[in-house]
N, C-alpha and C. Protein backbone atom coordinates (compact mmCIF):
# COMPACT_ATOMS: atom_id res chain seq x y z
N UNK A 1 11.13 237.29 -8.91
CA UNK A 1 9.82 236.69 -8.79
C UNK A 1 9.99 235.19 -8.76
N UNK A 2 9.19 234.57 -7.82
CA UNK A 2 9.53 233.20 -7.79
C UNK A 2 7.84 232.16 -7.59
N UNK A 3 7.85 231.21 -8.21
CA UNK A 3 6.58 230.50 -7.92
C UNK A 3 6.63 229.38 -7.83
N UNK A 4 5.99 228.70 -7.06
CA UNK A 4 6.21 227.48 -6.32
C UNK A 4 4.56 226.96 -6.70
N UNK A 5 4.69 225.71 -7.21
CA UNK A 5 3.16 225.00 -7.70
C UNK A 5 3.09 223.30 -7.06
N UNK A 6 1.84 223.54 -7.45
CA UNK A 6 1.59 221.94 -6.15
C UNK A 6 1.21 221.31 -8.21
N UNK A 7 1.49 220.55 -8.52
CA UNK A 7 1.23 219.58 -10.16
C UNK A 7 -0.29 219.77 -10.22
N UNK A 8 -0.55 218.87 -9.30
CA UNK A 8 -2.57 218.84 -9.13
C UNK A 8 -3.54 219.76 -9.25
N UNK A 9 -2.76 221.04 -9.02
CA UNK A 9 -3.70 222.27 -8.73
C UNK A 9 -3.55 223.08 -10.17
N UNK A 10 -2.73 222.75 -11.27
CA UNK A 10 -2.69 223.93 -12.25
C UNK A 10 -4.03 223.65 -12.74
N UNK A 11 -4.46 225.02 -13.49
CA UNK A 11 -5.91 225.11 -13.62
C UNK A 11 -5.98 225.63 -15.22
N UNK A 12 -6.80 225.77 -16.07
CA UNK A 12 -7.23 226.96 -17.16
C UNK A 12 -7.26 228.06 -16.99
N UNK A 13 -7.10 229.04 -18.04
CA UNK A 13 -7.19 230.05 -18.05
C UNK A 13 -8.03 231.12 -17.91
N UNK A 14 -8.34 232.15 -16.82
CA UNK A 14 -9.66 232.54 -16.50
C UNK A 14 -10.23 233.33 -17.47
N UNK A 15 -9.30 233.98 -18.28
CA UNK A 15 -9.97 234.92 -19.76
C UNK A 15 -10.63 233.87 -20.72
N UNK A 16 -11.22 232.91 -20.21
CA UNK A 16 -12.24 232.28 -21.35
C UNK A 16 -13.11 233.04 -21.52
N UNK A 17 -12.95 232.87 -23.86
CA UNK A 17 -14.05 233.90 -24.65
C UNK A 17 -15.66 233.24 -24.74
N UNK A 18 -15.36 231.99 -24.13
CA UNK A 18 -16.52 231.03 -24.60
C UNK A 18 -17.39 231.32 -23.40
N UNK A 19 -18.50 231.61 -23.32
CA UNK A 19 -19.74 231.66 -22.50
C UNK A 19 -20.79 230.31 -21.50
N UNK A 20 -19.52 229.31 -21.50
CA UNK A 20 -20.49 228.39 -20.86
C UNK A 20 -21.63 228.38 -20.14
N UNK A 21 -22.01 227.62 -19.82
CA UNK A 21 -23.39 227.80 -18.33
C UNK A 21 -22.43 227.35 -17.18
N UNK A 22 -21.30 226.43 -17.27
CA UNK A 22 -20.76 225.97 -16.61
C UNK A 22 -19.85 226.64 -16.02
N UNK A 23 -19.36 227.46 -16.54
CA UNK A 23 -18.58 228.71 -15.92
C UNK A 23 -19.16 229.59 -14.90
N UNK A 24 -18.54 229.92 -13.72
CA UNK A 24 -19.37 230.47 -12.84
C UNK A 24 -18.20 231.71 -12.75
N UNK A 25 -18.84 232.52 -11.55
CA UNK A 25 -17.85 233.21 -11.00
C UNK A 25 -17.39 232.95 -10.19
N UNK A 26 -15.11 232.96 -10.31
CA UNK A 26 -14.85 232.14 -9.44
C UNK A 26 -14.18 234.13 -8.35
N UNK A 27 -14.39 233.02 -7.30
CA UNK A 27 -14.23 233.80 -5.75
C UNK A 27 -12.37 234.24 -5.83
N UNK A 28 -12.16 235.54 -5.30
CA UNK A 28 -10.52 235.56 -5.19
C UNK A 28 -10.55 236.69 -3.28
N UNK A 29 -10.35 235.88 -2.34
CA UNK A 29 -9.48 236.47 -1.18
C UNK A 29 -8.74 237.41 -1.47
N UNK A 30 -8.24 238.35 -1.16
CA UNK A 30 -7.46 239.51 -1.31
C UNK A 30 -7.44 239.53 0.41
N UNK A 31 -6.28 239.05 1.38
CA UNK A 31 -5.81 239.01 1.99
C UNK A 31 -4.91 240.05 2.72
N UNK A 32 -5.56 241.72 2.82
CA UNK A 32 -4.79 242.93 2.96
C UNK A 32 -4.28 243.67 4.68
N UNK A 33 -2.66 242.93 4.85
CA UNK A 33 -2.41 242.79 6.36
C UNK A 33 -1.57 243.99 6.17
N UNK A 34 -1.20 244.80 5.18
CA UNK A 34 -0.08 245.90 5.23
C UNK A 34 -0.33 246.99 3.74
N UNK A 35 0.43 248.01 3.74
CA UNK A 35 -0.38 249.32 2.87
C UNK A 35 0.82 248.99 1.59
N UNK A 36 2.03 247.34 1.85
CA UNK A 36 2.33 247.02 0.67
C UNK A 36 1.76 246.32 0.14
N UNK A 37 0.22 245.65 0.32
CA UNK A 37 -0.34 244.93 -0.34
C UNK A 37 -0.95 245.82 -1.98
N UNK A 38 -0.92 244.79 -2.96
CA UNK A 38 -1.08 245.77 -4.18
C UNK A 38 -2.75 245.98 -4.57
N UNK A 39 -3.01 246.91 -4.60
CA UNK A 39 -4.65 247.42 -5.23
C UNK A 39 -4.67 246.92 -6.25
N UNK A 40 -5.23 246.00 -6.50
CA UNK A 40 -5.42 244.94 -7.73
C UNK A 40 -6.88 244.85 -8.22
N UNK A 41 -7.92 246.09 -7.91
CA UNK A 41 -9.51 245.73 -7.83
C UNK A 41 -10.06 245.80 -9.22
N UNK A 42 -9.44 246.68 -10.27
CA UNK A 42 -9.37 246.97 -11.44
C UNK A 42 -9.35 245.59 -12.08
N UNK A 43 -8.01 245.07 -12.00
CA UNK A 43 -7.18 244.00 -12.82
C UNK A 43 -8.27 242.72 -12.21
N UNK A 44 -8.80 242.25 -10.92
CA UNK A 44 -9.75 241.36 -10.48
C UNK A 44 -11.25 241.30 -11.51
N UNK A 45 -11.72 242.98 -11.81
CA UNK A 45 -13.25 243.12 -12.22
C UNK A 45 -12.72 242.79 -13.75
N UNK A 46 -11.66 242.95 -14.25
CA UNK A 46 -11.61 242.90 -15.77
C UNK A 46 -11.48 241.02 -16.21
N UNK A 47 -10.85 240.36 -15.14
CA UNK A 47 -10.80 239.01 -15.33
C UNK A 47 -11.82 238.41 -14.70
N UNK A 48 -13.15 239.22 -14.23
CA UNK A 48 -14.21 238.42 -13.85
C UNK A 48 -14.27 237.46 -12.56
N UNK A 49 -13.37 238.18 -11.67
CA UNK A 49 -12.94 237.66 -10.62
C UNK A 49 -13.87 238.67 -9.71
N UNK A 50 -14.48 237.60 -8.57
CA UNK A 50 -15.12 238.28 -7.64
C UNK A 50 -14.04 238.78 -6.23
N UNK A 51 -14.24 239.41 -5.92
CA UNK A 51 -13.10 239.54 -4.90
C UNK A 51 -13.52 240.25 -3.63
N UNK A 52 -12.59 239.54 -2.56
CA UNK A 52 -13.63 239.67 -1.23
C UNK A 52 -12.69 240.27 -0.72
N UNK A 53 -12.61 241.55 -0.06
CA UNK A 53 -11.25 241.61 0.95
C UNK A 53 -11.15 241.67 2.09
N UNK A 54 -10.37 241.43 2.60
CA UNK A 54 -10.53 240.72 3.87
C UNK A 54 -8.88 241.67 4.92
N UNK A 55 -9.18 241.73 6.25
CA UNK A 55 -7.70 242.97 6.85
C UNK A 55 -7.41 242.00 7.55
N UNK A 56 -7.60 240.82 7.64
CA UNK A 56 -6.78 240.05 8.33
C UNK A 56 -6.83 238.58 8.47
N UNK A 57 -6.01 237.66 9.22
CA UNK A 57 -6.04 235.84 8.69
C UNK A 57 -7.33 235.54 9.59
N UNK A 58 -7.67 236.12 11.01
CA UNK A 58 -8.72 236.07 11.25
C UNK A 58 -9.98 236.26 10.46
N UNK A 59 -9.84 237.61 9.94
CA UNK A 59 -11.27 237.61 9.00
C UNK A 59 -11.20 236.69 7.97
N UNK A 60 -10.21 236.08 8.01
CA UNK A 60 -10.37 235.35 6.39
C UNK A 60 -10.76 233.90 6.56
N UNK A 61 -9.97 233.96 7.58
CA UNK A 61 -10.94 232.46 8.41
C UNK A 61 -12.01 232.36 8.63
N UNK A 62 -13.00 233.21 9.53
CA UNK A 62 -14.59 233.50 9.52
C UNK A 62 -15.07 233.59 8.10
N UNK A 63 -14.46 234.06 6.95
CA UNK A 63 -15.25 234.39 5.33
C UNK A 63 -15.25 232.76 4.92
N UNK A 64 -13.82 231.69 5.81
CA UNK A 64 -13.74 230.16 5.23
C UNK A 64 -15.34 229.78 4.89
N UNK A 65 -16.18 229.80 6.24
CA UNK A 65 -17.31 229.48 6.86
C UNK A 65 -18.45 229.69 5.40
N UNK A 66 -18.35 230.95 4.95
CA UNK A 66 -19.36 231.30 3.93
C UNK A 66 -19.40 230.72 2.56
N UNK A 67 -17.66 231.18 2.47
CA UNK A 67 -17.48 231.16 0.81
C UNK A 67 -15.97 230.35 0.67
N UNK A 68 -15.89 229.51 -0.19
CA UNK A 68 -14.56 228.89 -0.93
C UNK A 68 -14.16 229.40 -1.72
N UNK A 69 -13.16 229.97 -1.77
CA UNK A 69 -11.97 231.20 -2.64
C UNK A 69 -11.75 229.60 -3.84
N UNK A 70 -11.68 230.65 -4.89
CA UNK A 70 -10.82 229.78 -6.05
C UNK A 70 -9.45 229.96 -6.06
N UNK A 71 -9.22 231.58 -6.09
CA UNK A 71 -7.77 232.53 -5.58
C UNK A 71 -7.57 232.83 -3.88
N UNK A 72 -6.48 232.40 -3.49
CA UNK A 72 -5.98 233.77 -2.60
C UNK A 72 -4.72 234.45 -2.52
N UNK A 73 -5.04 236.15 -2.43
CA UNK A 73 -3.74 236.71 -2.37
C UNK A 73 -3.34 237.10 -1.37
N UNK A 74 -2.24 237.06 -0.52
CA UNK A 74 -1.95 237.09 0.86
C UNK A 74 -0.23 237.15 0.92
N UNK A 75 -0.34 238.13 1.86
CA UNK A 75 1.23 238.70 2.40
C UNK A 75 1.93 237.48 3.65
N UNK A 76 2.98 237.28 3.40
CA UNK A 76 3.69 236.35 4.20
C UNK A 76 4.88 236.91 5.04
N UNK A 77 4.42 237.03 6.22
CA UNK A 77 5.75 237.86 7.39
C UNK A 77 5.90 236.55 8.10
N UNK A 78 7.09 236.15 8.19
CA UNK A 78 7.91 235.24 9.14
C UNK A 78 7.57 235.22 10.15
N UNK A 79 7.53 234.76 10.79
CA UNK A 79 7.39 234.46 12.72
C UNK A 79 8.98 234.84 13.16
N UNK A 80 9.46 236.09 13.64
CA UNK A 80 10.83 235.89 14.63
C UNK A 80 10.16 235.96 15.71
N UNK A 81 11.14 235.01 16.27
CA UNK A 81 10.59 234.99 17.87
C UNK A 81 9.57 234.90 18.40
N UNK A 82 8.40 234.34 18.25
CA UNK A 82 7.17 234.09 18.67
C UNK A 82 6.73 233.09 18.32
N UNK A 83 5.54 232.77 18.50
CA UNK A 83 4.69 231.20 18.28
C UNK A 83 5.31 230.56 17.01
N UNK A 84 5.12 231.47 16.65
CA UNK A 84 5.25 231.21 14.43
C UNK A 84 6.77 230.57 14.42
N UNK A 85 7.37 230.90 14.67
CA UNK A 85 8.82 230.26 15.14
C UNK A 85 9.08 228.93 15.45
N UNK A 86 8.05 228.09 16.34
CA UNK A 86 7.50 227.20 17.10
C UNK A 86 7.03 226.56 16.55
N UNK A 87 5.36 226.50 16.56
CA UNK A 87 4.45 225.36 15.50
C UNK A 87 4.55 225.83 14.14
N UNK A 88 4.40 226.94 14.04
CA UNK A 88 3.63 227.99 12.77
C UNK A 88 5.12 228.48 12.20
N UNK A 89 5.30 228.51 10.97
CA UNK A 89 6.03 229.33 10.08
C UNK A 89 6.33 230.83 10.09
N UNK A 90 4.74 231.06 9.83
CA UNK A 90 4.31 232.73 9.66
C UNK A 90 3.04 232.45 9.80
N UNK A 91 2.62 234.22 9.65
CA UNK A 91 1.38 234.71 9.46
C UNK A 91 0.28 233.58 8.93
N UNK A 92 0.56 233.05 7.48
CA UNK A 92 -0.28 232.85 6.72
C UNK A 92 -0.64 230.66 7.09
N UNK A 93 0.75 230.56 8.08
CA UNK A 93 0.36 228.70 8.03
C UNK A 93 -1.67 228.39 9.04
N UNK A 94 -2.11 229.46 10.02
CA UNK A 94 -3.34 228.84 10.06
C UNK A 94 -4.48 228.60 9.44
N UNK A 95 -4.32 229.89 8.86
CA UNK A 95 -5.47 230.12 7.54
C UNK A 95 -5.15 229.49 6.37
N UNK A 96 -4.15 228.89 5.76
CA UNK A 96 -3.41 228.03 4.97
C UNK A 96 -4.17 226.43 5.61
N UNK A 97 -4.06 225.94 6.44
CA UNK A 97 -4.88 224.90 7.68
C UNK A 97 -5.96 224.67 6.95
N UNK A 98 -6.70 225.78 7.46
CA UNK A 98 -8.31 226.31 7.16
C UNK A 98 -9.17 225.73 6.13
N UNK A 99 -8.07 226.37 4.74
CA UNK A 99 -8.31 226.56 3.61
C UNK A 99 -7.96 224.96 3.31
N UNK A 100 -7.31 224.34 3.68
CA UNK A 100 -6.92 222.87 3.04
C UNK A 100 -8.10 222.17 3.15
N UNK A 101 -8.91 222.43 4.48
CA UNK A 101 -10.43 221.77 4.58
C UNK A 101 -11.72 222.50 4.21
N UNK A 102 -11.46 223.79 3.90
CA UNK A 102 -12.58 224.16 3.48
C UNK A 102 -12.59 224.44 1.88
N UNK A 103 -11.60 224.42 1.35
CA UNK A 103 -11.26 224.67 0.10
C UNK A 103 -10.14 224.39 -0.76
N UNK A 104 -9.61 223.15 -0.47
CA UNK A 104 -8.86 222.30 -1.31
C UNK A 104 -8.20 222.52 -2.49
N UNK A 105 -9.14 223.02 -3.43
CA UNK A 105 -8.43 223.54 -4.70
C UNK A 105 -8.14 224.33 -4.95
N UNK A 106 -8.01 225.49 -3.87
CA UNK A 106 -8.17 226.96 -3.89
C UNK A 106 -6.44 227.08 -4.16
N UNK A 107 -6.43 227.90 -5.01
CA UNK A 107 -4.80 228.24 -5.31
C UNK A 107 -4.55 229.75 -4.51
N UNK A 108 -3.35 229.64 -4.22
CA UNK A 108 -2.74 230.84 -3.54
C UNK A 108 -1.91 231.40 -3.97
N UNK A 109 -1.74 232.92 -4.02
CA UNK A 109 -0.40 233.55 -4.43
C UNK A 109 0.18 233.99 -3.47
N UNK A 110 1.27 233.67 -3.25
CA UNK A 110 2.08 234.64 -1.57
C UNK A 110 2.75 236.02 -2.54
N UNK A 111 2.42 237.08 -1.90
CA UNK A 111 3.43 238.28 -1.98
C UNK A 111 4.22 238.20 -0.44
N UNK A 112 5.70 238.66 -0.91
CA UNK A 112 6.62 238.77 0.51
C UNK A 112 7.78 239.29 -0.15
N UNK A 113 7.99 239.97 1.13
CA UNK A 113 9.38 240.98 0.91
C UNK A 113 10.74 240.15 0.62
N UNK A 114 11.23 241.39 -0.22
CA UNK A 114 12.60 240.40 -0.44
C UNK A 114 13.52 239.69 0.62
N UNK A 115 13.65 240.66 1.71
CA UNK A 115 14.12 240.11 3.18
C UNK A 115 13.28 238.82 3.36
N UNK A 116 12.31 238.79 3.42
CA UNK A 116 11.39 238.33 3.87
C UNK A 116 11.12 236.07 2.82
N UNK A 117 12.09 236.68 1.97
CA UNK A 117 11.33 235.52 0.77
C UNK A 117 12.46 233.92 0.88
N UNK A 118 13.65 234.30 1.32
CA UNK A 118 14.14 233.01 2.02
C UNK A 118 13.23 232.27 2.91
N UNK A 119 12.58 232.29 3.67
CA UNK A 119 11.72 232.06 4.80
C UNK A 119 10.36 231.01 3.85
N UNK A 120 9.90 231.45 2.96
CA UNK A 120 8.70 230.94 2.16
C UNK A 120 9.07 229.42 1.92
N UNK A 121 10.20 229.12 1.44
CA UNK A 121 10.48 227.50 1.46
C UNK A 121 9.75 226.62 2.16
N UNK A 122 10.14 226.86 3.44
CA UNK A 122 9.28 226.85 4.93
C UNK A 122 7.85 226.47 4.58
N UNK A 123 7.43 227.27 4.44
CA UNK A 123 5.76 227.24 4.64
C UNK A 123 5.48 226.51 3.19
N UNK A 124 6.25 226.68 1.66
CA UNK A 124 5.54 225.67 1.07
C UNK A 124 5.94 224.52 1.15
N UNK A 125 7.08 223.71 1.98
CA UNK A 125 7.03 222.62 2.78
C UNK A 125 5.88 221.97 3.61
N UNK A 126 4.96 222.83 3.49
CA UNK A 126 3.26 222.56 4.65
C UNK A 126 2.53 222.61 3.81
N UNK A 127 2.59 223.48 3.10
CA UNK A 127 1.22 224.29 2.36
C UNK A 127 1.63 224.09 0.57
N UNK A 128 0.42 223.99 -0.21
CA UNK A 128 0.68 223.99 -1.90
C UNK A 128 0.46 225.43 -2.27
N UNK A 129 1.40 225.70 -2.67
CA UNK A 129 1.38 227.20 -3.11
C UNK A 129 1.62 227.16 -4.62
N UNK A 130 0.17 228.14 -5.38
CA UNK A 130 0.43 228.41 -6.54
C UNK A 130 1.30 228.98 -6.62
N UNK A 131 1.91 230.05 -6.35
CA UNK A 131 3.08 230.98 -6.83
C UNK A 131 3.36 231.81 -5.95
N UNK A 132 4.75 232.54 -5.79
CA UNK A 132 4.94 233.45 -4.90
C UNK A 132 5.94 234.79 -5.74
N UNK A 133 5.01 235.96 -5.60
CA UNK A 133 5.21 236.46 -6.19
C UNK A 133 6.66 238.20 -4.71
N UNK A 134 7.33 238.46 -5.35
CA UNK A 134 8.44 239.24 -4.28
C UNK A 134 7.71 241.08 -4.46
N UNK A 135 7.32 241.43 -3.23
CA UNK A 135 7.29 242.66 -3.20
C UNK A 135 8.12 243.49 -3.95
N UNK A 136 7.60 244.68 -4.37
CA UNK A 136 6.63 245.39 -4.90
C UNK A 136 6.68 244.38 -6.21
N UNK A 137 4.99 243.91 -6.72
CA UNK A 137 4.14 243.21 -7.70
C UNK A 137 3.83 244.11 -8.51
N UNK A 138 3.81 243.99 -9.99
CA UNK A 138 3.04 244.96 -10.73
C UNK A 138 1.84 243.69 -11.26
N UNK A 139 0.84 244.68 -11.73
CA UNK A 139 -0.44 244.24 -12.00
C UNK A 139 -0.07 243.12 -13.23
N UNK A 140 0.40 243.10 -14.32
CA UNK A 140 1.34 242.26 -14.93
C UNK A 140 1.50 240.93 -14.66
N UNK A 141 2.41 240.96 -13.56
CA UNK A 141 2.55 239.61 -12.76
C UNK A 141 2.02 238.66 -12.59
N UNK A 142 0.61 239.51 -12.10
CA UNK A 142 -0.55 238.86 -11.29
C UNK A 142 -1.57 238.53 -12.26
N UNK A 143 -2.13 239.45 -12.95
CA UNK A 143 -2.41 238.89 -14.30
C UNK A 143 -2.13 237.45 -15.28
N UNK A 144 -0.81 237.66 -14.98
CA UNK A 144 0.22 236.14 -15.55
C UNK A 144 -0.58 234.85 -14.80
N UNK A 145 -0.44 235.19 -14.03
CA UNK A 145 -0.86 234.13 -13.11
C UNK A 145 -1.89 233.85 -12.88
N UNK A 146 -3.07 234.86 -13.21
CA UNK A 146 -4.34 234.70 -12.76
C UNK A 146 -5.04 233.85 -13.95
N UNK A 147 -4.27 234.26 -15.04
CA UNK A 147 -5.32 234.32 -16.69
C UNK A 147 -4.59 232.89 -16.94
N UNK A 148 -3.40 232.23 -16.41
CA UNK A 148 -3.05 231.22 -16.53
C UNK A 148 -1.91 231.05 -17.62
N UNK A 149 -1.23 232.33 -18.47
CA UNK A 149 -0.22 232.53 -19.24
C UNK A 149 1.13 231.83 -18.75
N UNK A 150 1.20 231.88 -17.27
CA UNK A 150 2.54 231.77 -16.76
C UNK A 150 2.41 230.82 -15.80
N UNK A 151 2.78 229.39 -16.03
CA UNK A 151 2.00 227.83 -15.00
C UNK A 151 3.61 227.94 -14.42
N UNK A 152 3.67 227.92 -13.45
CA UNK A 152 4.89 227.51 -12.87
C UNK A 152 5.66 226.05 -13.10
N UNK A 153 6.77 225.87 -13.76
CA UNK A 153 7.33 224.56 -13.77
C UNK A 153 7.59 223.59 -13.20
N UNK A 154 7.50 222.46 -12.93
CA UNK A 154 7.68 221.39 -11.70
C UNK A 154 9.00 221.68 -11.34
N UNK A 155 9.89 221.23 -9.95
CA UNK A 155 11.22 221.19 -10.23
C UNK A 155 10.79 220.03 -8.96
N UNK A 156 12.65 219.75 -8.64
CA UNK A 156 12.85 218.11 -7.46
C UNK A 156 12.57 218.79 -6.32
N UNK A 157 13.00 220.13 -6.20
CA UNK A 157 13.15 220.86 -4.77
C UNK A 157 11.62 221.27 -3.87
N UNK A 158 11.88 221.04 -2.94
CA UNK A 158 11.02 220.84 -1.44
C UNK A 158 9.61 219.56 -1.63
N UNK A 159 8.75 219.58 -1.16
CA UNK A 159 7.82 219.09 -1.50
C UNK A 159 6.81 218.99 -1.97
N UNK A 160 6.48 218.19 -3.64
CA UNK A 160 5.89 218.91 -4.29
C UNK A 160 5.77 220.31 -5.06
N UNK A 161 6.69 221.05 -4.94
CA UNK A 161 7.01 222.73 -4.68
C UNK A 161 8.12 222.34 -6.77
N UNK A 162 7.92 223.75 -7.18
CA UNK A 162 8.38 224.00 -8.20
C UNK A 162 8.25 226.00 -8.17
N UNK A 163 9.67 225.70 -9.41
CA UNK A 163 9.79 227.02 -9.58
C UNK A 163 9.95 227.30 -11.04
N UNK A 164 9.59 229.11 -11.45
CA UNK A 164 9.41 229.22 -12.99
C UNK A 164 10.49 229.03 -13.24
N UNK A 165 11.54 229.14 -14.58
CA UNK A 165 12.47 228.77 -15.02
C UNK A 165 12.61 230.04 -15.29
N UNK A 166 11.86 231.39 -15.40
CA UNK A 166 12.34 232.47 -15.73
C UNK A 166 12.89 233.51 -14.18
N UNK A 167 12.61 232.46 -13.14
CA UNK A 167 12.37 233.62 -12.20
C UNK A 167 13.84 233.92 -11.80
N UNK A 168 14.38 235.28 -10.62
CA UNK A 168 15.54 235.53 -10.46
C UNK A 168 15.70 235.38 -9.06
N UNK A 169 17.15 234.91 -8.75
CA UNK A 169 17.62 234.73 -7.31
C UNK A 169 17.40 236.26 -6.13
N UNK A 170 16.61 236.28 -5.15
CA UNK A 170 16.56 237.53 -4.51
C UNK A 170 18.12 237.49 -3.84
């Protein structure tokens, strides 16, 4: 498991016991492009997370228009050989774009295959990524990350970009 954090973006913890007025409900993308994405709808309603899901970077782009995600969770496939190769990284660098102008503070979690997780450097070289978590995720994980238990550590490497100190080499 590996997570990569932009400094600016770490946030509080969403299991607050205290009842503000100021507390709203914050919005979470669920970004579902493949049948390894994890059913997380349980673990979302118990942390008071609204959650929108969305089958693709297109639809998630049209939802930009409505609503500003606080969360998004989203699968990251490489570009071989095609556009993504070219301008684009992967899948996730237009809607990553999107989200920088329509929703700025919105933190992201990448899930991506272990094949697949050399390649992520890449894209958080462009993009501030809360964390990136390596296929198959248990609910656990994500939890960690959501409730704010587990802030990813700064480190020197890429830009802006940090990793946990617990995580393991794929």
């Amino acid at each position: 498991m590996q997570a990569i954090a932009h400094p600016q973006r770490r946030s509080p913890a969403l299991n607050n016991t205290d009842n503000r007025a100021s507390d709203a409900t914050m919005t979470l993308f669920s970004i579902i492009e493949s049948p390894d994405h994890p059913r997380l709808e349980t673990l979302y309603q118990r942390l008071g997370l609204h959650q929108i899901k969305l089958a693709s970077q297109r639809k998630a782009i049209q939802a930009l228009k409505q609503t500003s995600p606080d969360w998004v969770v989203a699968e990251f496939f490489y570009g071989f050989g095609n556009n993504y190769a070219g301008a684009n990284v992967s899948n996730l660098d237009v809607f990553l774009a999107s989200l920088r102008k329509a929703a700025p503070e919105a933190r992201v979690i990448v899930l991506v295959s272990k094949e697949q997780a050399r390649y992520v450097p890449l894209l958080a070289e462009r993009f501030p990524l809360h964390a990136v978590l390596t296929l198959p995720v248990t609910e656990s994980e994500v939890e960690a990350i959501l409730d704010g238990t587990r802030m990813p550590e700064p480190s020197t490497k890429g830009a802006g970009t940090g990793t946990a100190a617990n995580d393991t080499e794929a």
